[in-house]
Structures are given as C-alpha cells and as structure tokens.
C-alpha atoms as a PDB file:
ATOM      1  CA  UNK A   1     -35.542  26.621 113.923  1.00  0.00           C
ATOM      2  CA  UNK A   2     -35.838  26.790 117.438  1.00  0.00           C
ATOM      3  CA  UNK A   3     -34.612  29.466 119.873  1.00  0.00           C
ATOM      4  CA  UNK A   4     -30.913  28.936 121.202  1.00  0.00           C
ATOM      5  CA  UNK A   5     -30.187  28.202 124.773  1.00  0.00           C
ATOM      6  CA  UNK A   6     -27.138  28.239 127.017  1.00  0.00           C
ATOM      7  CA  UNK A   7     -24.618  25.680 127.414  1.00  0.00           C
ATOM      8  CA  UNK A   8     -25.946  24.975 130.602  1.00  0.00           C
ATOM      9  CA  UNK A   9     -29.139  23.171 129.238  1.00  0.00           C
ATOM     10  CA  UNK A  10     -27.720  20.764 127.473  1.00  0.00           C
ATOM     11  CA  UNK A  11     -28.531  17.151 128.480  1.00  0.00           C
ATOM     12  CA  UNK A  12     -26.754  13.647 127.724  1.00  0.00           C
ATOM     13  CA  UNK A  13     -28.518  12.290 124.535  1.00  0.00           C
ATOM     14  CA  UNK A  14     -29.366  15.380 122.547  1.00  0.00           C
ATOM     15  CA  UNK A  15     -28.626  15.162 119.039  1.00  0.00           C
ATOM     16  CA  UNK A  16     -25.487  16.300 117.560  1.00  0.00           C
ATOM     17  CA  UNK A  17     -24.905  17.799 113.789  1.00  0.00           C
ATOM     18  CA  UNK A  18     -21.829  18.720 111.613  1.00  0.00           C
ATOM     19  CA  UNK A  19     -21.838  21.852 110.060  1.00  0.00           C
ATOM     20  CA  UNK A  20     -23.610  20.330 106.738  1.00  0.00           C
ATOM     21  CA  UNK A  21     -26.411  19.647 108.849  1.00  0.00           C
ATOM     22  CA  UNK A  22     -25.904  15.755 109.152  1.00  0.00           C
ATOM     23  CA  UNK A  23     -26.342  13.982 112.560  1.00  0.00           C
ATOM     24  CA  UNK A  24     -23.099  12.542 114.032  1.00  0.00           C
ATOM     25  CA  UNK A  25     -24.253  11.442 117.349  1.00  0.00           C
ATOM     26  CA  UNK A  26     -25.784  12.136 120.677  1.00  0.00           C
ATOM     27  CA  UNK A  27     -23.883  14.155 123.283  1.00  0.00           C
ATOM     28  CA  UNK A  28     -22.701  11.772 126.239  1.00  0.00           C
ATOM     29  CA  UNK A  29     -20.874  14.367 128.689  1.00  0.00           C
ATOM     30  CA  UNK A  30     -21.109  18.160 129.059  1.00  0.00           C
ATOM     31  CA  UNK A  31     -17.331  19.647 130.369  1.00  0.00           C
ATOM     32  CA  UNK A  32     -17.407  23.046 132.261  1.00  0.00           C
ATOM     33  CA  UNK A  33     -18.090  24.982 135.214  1.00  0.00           C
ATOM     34  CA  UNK A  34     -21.357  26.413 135.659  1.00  0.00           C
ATOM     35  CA  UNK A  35     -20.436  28.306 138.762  1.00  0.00           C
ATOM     36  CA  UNK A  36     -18.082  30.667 136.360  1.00  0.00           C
ATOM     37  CA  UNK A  37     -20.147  29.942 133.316  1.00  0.00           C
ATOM     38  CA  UNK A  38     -17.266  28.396 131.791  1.00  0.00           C
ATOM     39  CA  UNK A  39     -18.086  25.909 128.764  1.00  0.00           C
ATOM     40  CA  UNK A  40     -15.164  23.444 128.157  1.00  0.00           C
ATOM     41  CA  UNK A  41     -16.876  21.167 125.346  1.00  0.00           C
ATOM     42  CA  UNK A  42     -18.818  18.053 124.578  1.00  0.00           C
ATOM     43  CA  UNK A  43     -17.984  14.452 124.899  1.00  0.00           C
ATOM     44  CA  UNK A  44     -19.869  12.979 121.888  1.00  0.00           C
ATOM     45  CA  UNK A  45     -21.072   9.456 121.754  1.00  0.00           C
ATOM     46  CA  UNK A  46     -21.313   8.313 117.357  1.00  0.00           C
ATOM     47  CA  UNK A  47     -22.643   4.534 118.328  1.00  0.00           C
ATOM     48  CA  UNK A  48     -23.417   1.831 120.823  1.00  0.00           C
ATOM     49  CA  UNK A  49     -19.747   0.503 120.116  1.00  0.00           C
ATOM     50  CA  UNK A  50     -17.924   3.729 119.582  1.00  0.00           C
ATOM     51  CA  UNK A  51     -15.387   5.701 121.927  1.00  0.00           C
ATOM     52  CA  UNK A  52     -16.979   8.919 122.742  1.00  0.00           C
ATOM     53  CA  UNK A  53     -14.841  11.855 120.897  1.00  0.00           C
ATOM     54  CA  UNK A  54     -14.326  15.167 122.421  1.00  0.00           C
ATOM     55  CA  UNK A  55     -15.355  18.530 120.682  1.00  0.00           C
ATOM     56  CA  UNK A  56     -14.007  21.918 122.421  1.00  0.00           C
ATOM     57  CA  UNK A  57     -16.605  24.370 122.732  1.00  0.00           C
ATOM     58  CA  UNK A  58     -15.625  26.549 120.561  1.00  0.00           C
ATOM     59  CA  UNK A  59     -16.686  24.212 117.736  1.00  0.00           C
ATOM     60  CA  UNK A  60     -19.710  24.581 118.573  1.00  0.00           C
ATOM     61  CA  UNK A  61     -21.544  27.060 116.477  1.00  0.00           C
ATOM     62  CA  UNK A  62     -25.487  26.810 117.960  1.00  0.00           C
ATOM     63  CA  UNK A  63     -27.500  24.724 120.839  1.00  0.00           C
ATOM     64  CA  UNK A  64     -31.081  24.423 120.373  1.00  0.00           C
ATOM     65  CA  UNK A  65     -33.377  22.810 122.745  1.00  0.00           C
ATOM     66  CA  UNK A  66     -32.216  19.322 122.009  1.00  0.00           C
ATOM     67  CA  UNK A  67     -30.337  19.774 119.168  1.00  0.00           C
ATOM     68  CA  UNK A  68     -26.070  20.780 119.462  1.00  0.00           C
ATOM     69  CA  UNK A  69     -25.059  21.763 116.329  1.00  0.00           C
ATOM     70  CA  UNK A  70     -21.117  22.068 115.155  1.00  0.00           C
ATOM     71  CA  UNK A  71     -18.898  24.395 112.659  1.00  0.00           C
ATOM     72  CA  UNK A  72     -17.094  21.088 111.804  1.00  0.00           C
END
C-alpha cells in the first residue's frame, strides 16, 4: 500500500472505502481549516443521483494518495 499523506492532500474525486475494504464513493468536499491544521471531515458523493453524506474525520482511519479509507 501506498504511503499516507495529510488531510490536506486530499482532492474531490478520490476514492473512498469502508473499513472491509469495499469502495463507497468518491470524496466531493474536504471540511477544515488548513491554517490551524484542523480536519473537520469528508462530504462523500456514493452516485451521480445520490445526496452527498458527511463522514467526521475521525472516521477516518488512513488517506493514501488517492485513496480515503474509513473505520466504518
């Protein structure tokens, strides 16, 4: 697996994953302030149709490059 990187790197349209490994979605929206390195969460987008859903940050266990993955 890759190396982890900071919150800050994320991008709209990296993958997401549960905790079992499966894909849920792409990320839409990154919440925080980068100016206090403060990382609120993820608005997650699960299809073209879909309402995004929002995942606090501390659900998420590990960020790759390009990959977010969840403890859910």
């Amino acid at each position: 697996m890759p190396d982890p990187v900071a919150w800050t790197m994320i991008e709209s349209g990296w993958k997401v994953f549960d905790a079992e490994g499966e894909e849920i979605g792409t990320v839409d929206e990154v919440t925080g302030d980068e100016n206090v390195d403060i990382f609120d969460g993820l608005a997650i987008k699960q299809g073209i149709l879909s309402k995004d859903h929002y995942v606090p940050s501390e659900n998420v266990a590990q960020i790759v490059e390009g990959e977010v993955h969840l403890s859910l």
